[in-house]
Protein backbone atom coordinates (compact mmCIF):
# COMPACT_ATOMS: atom_id res chain seq x y z
CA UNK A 1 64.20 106.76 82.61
CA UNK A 2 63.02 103.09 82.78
CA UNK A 3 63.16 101.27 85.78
CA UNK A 4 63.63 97.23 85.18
CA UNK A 5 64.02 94.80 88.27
CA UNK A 6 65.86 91.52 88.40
CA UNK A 7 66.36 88.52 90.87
CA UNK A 8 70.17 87.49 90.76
CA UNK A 9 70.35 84.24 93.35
CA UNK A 10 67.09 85.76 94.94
CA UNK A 11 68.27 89.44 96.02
CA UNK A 12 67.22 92.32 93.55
CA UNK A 13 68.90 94.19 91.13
CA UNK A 14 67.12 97.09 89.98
CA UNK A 15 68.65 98.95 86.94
CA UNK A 16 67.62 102.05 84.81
CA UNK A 17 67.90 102.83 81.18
CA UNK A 18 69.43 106.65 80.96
CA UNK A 19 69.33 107.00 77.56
CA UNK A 20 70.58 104.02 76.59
CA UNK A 21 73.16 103.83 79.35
CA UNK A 22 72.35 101.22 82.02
CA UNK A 23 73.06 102.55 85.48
CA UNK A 24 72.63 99.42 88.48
CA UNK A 25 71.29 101.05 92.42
CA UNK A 26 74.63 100.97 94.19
CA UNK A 27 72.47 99.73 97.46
CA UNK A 28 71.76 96.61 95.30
CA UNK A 29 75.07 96.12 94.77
CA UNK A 30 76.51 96.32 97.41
CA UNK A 31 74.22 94.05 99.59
CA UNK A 32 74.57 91.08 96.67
CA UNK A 33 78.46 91.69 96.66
CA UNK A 34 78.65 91.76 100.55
CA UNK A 35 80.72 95.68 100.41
CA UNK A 36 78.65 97.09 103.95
CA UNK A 37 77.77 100.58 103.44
CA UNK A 38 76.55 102.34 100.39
CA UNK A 39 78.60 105.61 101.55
CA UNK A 40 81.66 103.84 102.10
CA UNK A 41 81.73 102.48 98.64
CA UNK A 42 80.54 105.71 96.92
CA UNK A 43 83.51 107.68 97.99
CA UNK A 44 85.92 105.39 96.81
CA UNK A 45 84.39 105.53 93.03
CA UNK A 46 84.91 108.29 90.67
CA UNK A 47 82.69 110.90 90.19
CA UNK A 48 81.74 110.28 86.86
CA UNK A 49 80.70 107.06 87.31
CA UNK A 50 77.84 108.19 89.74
CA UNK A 51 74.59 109.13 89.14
CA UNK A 52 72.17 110.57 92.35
CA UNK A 53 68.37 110.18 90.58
CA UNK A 54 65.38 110.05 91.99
CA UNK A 55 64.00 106.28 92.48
CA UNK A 56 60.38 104.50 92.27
CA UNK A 57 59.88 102.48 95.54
CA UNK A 58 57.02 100.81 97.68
CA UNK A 59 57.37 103.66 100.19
CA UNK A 60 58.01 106.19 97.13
CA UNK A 61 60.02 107.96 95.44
CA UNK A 62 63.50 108.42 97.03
CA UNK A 63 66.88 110.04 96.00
CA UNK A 64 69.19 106.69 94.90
CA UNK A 65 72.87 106.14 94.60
CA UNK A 66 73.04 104.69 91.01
CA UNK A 67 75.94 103.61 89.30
CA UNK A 68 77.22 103.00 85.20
CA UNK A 69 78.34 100.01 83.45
CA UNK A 70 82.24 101.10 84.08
CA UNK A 71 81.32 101.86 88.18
CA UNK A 72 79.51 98.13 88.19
CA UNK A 73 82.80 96.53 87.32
CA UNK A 74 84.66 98.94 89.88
CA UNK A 75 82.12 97.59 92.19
CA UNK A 76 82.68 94.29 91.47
CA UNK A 77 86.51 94.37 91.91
CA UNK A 78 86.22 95.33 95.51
CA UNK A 79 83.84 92.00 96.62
CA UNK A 80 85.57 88.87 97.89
CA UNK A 81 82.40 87.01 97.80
CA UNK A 82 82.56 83.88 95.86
CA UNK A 83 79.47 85.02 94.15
CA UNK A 84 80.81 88.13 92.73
CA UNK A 85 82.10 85.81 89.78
CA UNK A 86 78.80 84.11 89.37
CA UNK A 87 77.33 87.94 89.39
CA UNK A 88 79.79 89.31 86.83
CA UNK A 89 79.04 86.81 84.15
CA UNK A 90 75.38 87.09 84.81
CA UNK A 91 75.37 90.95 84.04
CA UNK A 92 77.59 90.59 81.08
CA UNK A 93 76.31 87.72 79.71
CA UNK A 94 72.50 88.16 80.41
CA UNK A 95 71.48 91.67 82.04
CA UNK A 96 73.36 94.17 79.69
CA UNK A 97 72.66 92.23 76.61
CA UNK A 98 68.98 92.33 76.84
CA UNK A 99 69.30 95.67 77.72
CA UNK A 100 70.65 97.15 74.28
CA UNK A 101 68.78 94.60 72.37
CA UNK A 102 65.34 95.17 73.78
CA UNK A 103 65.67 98.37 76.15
CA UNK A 104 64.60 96.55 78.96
CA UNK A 105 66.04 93.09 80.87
CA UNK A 106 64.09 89.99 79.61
CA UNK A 107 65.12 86.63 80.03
CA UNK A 108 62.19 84.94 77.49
CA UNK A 109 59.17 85.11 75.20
CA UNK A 110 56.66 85.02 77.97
CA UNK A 111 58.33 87.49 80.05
CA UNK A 112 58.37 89.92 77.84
CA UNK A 113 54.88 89.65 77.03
CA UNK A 114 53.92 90.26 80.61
CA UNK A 115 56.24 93.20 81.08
CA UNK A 116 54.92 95.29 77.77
CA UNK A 117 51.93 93.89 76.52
CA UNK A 118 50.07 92.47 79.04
CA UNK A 119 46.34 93.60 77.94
CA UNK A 120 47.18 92.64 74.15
CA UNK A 121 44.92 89.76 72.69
CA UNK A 122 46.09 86.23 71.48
CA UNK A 123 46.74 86.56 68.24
CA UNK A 124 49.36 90.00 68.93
CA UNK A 125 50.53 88.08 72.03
CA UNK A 126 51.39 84.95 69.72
CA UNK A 127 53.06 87.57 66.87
CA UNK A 128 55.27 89.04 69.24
CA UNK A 129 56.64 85.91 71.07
CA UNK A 130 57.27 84.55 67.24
CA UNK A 131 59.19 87.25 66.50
CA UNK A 132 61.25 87.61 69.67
CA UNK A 133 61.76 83.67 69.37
CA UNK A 134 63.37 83.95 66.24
CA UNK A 135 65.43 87.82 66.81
CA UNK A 136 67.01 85.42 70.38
CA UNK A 137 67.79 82.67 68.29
CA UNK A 138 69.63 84.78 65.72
CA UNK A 139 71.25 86.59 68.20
CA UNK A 140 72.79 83.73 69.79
CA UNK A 141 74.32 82.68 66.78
CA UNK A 142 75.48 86.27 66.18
CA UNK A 143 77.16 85.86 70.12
CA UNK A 144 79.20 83.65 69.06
CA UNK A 145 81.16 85.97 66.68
CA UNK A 146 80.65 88.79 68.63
CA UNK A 147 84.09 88.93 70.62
CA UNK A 148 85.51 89.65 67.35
CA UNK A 149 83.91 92.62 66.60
CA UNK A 150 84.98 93.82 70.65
CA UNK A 151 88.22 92.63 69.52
CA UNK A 152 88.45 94.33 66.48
CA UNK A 153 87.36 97.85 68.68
CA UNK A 154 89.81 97.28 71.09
CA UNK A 155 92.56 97.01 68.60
CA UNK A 156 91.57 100.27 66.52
CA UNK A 157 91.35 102.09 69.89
CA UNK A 158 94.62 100.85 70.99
CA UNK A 159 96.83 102.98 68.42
CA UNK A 160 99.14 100.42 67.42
CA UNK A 161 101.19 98.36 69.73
CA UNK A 162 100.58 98.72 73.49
CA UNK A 163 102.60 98.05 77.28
CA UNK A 164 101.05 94.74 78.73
CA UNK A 165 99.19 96.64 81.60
CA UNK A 166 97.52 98.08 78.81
CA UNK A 167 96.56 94.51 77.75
CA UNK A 168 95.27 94.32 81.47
CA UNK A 169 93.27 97.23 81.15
CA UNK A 170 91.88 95.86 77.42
CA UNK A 171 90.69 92.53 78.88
CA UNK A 172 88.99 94.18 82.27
CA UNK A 173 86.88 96.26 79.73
CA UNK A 174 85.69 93.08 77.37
CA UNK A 175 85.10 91.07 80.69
CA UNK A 176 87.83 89.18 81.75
CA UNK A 177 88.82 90.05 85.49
CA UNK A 178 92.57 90.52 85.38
CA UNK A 179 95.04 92.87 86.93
CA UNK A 180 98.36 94.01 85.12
CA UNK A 181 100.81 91.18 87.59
CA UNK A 182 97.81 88.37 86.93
CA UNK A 183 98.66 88.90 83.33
CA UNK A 184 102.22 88.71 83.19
CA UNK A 185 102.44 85.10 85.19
CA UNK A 186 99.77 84.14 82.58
CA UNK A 187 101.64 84.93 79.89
CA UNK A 188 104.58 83.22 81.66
CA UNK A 189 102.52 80.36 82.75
CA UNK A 190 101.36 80.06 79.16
CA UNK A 191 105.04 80.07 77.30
CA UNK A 192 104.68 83.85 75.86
CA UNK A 193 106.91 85.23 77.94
CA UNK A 194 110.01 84.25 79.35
CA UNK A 195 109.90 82.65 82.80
CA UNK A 196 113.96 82.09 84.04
CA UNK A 197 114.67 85.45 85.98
CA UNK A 198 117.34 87.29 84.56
CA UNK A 199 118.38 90.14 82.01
CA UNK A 200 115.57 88.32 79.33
CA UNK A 201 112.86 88.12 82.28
CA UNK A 202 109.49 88.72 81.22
CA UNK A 203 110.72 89.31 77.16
CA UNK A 204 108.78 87.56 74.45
CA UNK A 205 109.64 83.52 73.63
CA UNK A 206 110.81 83.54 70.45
CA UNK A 207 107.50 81.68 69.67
CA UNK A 208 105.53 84.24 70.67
CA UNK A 209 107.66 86.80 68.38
CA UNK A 210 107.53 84.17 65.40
CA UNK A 211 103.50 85.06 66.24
CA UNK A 212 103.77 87.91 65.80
CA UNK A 213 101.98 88.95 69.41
CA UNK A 214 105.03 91.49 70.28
CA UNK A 215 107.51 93.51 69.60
CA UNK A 216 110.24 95.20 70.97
CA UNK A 217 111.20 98.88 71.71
CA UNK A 218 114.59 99.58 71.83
CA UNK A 219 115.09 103.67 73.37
CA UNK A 220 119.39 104.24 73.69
CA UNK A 221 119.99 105.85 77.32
CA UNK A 222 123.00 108.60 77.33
CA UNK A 223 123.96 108.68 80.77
CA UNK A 224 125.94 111.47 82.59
CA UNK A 225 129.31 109.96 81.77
CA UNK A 226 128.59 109.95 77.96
CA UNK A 227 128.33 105.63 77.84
CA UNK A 228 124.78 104.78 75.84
CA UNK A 229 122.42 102.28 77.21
CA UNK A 230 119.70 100.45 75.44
CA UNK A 231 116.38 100.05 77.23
CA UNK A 232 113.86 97.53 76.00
CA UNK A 233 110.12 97.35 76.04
CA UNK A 234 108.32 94.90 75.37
CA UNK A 235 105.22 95.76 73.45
CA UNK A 236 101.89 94.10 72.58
CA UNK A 237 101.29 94.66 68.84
CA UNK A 238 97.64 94.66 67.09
CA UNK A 239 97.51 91.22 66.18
CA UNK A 240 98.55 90.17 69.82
CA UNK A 241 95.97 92.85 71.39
CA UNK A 242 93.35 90.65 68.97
CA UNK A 243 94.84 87.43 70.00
CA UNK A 244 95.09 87.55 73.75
CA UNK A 245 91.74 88.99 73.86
CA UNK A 246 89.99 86.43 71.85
CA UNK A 247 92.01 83.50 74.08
CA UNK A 248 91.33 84.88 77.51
CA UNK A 249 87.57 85.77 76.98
CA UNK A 250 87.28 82.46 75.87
CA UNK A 251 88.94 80.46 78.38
CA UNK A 252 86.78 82.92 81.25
CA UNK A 253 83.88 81.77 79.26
CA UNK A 254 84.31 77.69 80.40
CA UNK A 255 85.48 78.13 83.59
């Protein structure tokens, strides 16, 4: 297991490749994102987002607290630091992408040079930094086309059309910090669902059906005294999953 340490605003972050799985020291964590004690935070996480693993240090090696990519964002949640933003976006946009692409957190040429080949001449120094220069900037023209491709695995994974908390859950995976209530007043806010409380509260606009983004589920009700009720549900269909994913990354992206 590879052990890689980082600097985010000047406190560490030290993270290690488990076969190709990052896992982040929940210590770390939870002294950038201000949570107290490591226990406390541990027993409020699910077990199989925890990893105990033994840990190089300046005193040795000690038995650490580590945590996976899906326990980082749990961890993350529970901060009210103003920070824990800033933090967020600079593991998901930075950290984890350097990770899969070169095993190991780099954030340039040089760096990278220093970390793994630091006794090789000139000339294999000068190769390598080439090469890396041109995989980054290929690679950033590939980012910008990559939230399709998240998109596109979201929307196979879904099954076909899904509840809005679903949604929720879709975007919190790809990186956009939302809970299931957030998303219905942005929908609302954002004219794709229907704001005037009443019988049509929280249904689809009628542009947002002409979109295609929803659909509706009728299920008929036979109640004790024989009458028949219809119950609707409103549903998020493929192309909406696609859409409101590709809109709401993107507008977390500026801010």
């Amino acid at each position: 297991m590879n052990q890689i340490t980082k600097l985010f605003e000047d406190q560490r972050v030290r993270v290690m490749d488990r076969q190709g799985e990052p896992y982040f020291v929940l210590k770390d964590l939870c002294e950038i994102l201000g949570l107290g004690q490591v226990a406390g935070v541990k027993r409020r996480l699910e077990k199989d987002v925890i990893l105990n693993h033994p840990l190089q240090t300046a005193g040795g090696t000690q038995e650490a607290v580590f945590v996976n990519e899906d326990g980082l964002y749990d961890v993350i949640l529970e901060s009210r630091k103003p920070s824990a933003k800033r933090f967020r976006k600079w593991i998901t946009s930075e950290v984890l992408p350097s990770i899969r692409k070169t095993g190991g957190y780099v954030s340039n040429e040089d760096m990278f040079i220093q970390t793994y080949l630091p006794h090789a001449d000139e000339q294999t120094q000068l190769m390598f930094k080439s090469t890396l220069k041109t995989v980054r900037e290929q690679n950033e023209k590939i980012a910008v086309l990559q939230p399709k491709g998240l998109f596109a695995d979201a929307v196979s994974a879904s099954n076909g059309s899904i509840l809005i908390g679903d949604l929720a859950k879709l975007l919190k995976q790809n990186g956009f910090d939302t809970g299931q209530n957030r998303l219905f007043s942005l929908l609302r806010d954002q004219g794709y669902l229907i704001k005037k409380r009443g019988a049509n509260f929280n249904s689809p606009t009628q542009k947002a059906m002409d979109l295609g983004l929803f659909r509706i589920k009728e299920t008929a009700v036979t109640h004790s005294d024989g009458h028949v009720t219809i119950n609707k549900t409103t549903k998020v269909t493929g192309k909406g999953q696609q859409y409101f994913i590709n809109k709401f990354l993107q507008q977390s992206a500026i801010e």
